[in-house]
Protein backbone atom coordinates (compact mmCIF):
# COMPACT_ATOMS: atom_id res chain seq x y z
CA UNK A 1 0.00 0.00 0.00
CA UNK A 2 1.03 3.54 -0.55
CA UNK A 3 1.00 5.82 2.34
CA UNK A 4 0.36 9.58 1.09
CA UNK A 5 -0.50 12.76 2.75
CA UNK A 6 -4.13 13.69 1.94
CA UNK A 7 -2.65 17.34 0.33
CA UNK A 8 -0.73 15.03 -2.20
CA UNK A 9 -3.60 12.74 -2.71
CA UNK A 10 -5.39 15.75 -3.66
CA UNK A 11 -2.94 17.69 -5.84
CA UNK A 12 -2.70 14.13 -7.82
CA UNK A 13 -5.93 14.03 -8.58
CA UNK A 14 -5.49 17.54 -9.77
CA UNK A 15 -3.52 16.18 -12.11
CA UNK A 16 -5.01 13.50 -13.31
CA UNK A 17 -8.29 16.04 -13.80
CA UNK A 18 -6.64 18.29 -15.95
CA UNK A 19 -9.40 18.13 -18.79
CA UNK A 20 -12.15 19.49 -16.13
CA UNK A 21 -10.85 22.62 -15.11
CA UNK A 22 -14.14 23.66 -13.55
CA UNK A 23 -14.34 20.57 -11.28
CA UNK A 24 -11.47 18.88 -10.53
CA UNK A 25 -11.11 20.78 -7.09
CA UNK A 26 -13.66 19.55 -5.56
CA UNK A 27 -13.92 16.27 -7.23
CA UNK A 28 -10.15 15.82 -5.92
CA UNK A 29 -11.67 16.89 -2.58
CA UNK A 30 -15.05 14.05 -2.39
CA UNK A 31 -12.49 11.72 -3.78
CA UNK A 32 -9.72 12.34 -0.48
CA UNK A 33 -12.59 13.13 1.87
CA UNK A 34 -14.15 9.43 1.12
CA UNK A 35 -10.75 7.64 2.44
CA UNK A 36 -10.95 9.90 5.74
CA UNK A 37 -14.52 9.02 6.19
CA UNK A 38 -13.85 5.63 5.88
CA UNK A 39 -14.90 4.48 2.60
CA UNK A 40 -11.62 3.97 0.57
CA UNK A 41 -14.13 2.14 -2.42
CA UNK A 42 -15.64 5.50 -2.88
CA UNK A 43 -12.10 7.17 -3.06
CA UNK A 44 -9.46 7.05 -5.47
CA UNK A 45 -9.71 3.51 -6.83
CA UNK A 46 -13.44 4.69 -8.02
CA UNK A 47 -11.19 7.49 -10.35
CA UNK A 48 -8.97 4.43 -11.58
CA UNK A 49 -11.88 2.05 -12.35
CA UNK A 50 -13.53 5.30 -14.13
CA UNK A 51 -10.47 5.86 -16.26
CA UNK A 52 -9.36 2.20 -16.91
CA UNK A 53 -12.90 0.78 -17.59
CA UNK A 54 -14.21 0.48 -21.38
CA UNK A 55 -14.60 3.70 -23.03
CA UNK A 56 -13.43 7.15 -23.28
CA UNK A 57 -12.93 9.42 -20.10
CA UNK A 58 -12.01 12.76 -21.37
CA UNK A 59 -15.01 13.87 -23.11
CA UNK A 60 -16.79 17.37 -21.50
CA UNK A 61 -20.16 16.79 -20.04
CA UNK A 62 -22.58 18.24 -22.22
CA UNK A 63 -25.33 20.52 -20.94
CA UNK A 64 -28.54 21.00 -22.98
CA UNK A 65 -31.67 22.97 -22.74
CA UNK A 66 -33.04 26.60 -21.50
CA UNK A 67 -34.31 27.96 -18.64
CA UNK A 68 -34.45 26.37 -14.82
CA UNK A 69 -34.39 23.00 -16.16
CA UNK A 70 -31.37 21.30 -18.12
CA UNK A 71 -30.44 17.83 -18.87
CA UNK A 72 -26.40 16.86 -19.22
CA UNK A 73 -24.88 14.22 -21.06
CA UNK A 74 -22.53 12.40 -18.99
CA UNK A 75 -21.60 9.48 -21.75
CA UNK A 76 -17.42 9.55 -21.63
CA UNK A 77 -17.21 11.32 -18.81
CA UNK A 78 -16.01 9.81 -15.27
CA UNK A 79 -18.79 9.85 -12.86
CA UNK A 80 -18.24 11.80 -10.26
CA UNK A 81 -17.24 14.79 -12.61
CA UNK A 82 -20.50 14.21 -14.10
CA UNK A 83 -21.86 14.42 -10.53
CA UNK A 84 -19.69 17.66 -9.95
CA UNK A 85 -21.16 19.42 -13.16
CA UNK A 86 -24.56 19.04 -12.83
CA UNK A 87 -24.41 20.20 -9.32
CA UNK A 88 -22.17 22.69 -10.33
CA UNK A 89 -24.56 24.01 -13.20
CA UNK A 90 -27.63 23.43 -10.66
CA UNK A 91 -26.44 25.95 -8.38
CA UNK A 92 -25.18 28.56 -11.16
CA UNK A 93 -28.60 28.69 -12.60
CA UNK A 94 -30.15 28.98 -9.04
CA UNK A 95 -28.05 31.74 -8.65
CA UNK A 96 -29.65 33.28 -11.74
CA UNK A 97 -33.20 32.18 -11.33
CA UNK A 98 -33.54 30.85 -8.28
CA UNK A 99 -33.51 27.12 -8.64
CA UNK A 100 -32.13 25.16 -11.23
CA UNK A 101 -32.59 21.73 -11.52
CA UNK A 102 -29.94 19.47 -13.97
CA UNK A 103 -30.75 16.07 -15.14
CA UNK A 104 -28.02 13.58 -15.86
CA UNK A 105 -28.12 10.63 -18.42
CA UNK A 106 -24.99 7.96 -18.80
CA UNK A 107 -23.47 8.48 -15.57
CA UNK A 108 -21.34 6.02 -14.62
CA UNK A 109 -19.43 5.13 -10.49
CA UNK A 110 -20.99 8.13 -7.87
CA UNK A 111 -19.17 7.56 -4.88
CA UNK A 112 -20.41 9.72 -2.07
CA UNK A 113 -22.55 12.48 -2.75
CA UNK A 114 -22.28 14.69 0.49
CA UNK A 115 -19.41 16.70 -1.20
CA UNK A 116 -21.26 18.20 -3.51
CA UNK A 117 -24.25 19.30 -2.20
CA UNK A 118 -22.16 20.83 0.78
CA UNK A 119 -20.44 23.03 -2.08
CA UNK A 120 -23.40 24.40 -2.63
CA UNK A 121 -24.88 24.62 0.92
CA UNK A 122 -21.27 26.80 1.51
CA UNK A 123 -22.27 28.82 -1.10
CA UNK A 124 -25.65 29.65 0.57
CA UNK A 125 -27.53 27.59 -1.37
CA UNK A 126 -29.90 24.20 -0.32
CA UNK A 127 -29.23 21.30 -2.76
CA UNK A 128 -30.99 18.13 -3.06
CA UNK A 129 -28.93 15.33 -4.97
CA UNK A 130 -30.90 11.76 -6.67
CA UNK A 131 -28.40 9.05 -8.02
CA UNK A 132 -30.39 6.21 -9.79
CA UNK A 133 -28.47 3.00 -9.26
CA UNK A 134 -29.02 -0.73 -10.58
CA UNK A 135 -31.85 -2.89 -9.78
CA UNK A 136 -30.67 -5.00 -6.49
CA UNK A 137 -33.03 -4.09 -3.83
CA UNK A 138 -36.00 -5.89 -3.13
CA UNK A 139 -39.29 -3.60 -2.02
CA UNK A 140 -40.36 -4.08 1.86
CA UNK A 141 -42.29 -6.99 2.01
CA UNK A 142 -41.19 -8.60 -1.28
CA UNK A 143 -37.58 -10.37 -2.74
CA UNK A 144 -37.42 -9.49 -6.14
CA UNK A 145 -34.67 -6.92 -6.81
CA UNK A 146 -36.61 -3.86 -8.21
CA UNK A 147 -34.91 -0.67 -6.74
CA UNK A 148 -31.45 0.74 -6.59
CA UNK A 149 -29.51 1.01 -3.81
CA UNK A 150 -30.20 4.68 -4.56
CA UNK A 151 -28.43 7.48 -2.56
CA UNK A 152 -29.85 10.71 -2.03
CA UNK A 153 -28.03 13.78 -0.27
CA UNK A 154 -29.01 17.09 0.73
CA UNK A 155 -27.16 20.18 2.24
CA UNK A 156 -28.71 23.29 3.39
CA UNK A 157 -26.13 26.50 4.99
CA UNK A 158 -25.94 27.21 8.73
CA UNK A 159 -24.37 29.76 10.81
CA UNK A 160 -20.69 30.73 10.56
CA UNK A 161 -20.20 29.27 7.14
CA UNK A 162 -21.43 25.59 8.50
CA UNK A 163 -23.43 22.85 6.89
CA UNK A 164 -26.29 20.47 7.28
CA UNK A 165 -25.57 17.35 5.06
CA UNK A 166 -26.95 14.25 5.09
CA UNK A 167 -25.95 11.85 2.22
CA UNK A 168 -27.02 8.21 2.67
CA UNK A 169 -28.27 4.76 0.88
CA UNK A 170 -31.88 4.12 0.66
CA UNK A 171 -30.89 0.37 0.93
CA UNK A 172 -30.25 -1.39 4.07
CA UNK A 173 -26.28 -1.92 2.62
CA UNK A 174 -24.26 -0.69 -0.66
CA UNK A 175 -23.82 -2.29 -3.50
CA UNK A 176 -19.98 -1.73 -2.81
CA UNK A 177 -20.62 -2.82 0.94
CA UNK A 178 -22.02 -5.95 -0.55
CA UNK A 179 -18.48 -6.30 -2.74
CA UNK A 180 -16.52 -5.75 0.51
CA UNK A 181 -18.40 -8.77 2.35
CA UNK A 182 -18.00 -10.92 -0.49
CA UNK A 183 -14.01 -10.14 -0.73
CA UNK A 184 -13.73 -10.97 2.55
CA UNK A 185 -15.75 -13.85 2.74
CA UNK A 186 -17.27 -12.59 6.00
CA UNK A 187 -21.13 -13.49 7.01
CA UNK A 188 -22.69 -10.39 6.45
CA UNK A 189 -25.32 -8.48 9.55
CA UNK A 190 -28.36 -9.48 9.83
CA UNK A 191 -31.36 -8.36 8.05
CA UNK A 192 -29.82 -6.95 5.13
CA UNK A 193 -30.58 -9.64 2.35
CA UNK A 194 -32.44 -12.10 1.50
CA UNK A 195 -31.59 -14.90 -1.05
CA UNK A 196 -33.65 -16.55 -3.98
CA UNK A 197 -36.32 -17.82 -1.63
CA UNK A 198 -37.08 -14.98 -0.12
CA UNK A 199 -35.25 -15.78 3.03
CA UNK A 200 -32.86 -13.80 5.39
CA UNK A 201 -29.40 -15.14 4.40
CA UNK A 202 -25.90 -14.08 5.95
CA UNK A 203 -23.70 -15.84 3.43
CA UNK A 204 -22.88 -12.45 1.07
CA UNK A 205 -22.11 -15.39 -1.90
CA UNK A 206 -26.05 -15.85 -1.54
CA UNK A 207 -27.62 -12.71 -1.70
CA UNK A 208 -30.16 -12.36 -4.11
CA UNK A 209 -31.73 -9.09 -3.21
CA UNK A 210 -30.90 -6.30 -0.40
CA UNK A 211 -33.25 -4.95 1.86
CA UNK A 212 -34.85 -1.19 2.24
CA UNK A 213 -33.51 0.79 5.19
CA UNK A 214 -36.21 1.24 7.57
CA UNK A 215 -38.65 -1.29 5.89
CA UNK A 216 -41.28 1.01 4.63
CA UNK A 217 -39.58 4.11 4.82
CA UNK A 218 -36.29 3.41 2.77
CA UNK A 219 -38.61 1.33 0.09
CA UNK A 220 -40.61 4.79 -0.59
CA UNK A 221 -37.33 6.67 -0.42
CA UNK A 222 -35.85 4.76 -2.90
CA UNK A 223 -39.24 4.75 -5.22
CA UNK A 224 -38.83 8.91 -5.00
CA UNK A 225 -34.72 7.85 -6.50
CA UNK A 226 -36.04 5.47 -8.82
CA UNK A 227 -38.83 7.19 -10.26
CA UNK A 228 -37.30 10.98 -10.83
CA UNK A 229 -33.53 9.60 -11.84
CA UNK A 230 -34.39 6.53 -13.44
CA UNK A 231 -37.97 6.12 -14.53
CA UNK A 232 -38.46 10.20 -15.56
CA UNK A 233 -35.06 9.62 -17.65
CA UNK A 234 -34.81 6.42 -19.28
CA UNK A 235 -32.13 5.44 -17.48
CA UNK A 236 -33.16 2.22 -15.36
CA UNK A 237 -31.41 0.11 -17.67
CA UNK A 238 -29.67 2.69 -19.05
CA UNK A 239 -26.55 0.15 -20.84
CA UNK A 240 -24.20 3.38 -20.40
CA UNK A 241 -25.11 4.31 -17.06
CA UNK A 242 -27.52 5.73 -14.41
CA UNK A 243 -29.66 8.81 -13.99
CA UNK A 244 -29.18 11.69 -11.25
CA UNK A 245 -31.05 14.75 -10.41
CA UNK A 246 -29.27 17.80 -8.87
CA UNK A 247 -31.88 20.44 -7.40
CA UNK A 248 -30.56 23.56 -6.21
CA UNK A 249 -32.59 26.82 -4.59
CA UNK A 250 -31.62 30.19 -3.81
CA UNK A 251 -33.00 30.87 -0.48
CA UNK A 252 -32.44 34.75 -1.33
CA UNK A 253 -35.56 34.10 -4.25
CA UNK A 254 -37.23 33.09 -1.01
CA UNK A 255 -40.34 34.47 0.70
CA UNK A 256 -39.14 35.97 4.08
CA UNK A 257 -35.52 34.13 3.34
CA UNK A 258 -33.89 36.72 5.50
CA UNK A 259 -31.92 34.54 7.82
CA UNK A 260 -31.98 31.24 6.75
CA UNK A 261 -28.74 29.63 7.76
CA UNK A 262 -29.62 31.27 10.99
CA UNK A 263 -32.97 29.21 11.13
CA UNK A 264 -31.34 26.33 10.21
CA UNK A 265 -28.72 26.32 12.78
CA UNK A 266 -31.46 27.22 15.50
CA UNK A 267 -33.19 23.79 14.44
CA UNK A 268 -29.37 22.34 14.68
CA UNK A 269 -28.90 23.17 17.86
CA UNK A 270 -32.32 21.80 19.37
CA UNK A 271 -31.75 18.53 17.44
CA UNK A 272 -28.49 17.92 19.64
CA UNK A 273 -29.74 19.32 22.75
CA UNK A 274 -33.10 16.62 21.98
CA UNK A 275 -29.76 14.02 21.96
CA UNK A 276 -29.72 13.33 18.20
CA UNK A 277 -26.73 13.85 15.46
CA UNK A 278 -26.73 16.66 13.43
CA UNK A 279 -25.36 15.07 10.20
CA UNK A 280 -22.57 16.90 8.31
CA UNK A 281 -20.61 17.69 11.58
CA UNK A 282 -17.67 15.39 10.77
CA UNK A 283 -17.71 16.46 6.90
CA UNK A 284 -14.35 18.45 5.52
CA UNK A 285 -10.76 17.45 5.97
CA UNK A 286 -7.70 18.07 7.63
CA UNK A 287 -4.65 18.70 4.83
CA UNK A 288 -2.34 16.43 7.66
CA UNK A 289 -4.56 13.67 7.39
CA UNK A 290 -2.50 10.29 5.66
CA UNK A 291 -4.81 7.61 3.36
CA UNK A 292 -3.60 4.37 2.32
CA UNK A 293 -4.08 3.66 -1.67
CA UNK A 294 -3.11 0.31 -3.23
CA UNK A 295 0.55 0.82 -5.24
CA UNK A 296 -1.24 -0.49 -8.66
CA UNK A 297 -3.60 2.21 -8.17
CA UNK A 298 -1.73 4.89 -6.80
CA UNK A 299 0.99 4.03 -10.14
CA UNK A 300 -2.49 4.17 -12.29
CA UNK A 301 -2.70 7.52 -11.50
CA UNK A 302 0.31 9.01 -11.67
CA UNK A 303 0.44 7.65 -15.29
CA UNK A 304 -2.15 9.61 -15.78
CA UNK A 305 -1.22 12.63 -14.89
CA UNK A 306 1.98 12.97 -16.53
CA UNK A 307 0.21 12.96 -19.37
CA UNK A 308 -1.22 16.44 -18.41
CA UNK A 309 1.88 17.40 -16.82
């Protein structure tokens, strides 16, 4: 494994992002911040699968349309630049109209999603993030794989330049979680997955299906994921990708929006006094922070950007 400082995991990616000038900041950023959250999949070997896989990865995502509403085509492009655009263009036209909302089509590995919206929430802005994601998940009550595992994230500004973010699965486990298990060859927790009979199975080699988070609750969260990224655009078996929506509203375009971080952080502040977590407390990082990255994939991407250099 290669040891490196999270600073020169970041200017690397820099590097190796060369062709998206207007992203690769903060894309090198979600990428670093997944190792220091603790989910190295998400991280920089997500980057080396997007640039080694089957296709170009240098084309510029393409944005199309008028008004509030745009579409973007991600097809060539690595994922989470695609993610990083439409968010990007989401906010820029909220910042012009007052919400903008930017459609994705072809968009290939996500990763985590929290980065993102938090740009925007820094920004002033509330963002709402949909990525559509492959049929594994069976509906509460059933074991059929119909739904995505489906992340959502959203991010709204607080006081002193903080942020609410909460960016999470709608499935009970990831479809990269799953991959971990199965590496491994450890049992997995209970009441995740079930296998072709329906029933609750441990073995990850036998999972047929995952299960909603929260029953109920995560099956119609992940219906609102499916439907509006991958129903609404064609794209639940999309053969180049998935779908993902990026929402993003000017609070300022607001009714009475005078003081909204300050609102927000008011109903902060009684969630933790009520003893609960107020999500996005842990997100950023610190530029002495170390990751590990596998030497194949650390090599991968140094190759890759020498050829920018």
């Amino acid at each position: 494994m290669t040891l490196a400082a999270a600073g020169q995991a970041r200017a690397l990616l820099t590097g190796v992002l060369a062709p998206y000038p207007d992203d690769r900041t903060l894309v090198a950023e979600a990428l670093v911040s997944a190792h220091l959250h603790g989910h190295p999949e998400f991280g920089l070997p997500l980057l080396d699968r997007e640039l080694t896989g089957p296709g170009s990865r240098c084309a510029v995502p393409a944005l199309r349309g008028a008004g509030a509403v745009r579409t973007l085509d991600a097809l060539g492009v690595p994922g989470p630049v695609a993610m990083a655009a439409a968010v990007r263009h989401a906010g820029r036209i909220a910042g012009e109209l007052g919400a903008g909302l930017v459609a994705a089509r072809s968009v290939t590995g996500t990763g985590r999603l929290a980065p993102y919206v938090a740009a925007q929430a820094r920004a002033g802005r509330v963002a709402l993030l949909l990525a559509h994601a492959p049929r594994t998940v069976a509906p509460h009550g059933g074991h059929t794989p119909v739904l995505g595992t489906n992340p959502m994230a959203y991010a709204l500004p607080r006081a002193d330049g903080r942020v609410l973010v909460a960016d999470f699965a709608t499935a009970a486990m990831t479809q990269a979680g799953l991959g971990g298990y199965r590496a491994r060859g450890e049992e997995l927790p209970a009441g995740v997955a079930v296998g072709a009979d329906g029933g609750a199975v441990t073995d990850a080699a036998a999972v047929h299906a995952l299960l909603p988070a929260g029953g109920l609750l995560g099956t119609l969260t992940g219906l609102l994921v499916e439907s509006v990224a991958g129903a609404l655009l064609d794209q639940r078996d999309g053969a180049t990708g998935r779908g993902i929506v990026a929402l993003v509203v000017d609070p300022a375009f607001l009714d009475a929006a005078e003081g909204p971080a300050d609102r927000v952080e008011a109903l902060c502040l009684e969630l933790g006094t009520a003893g609960g977590h107020v999500p996005g407390s842990t997100e950023g990082t610190r530029s002495g922070d170390v990751i590990d990255v596998d030497d194949e994939v650390w090599s991968r991407l140094r190759d890759h950007a020498a050829r920018y250099g």
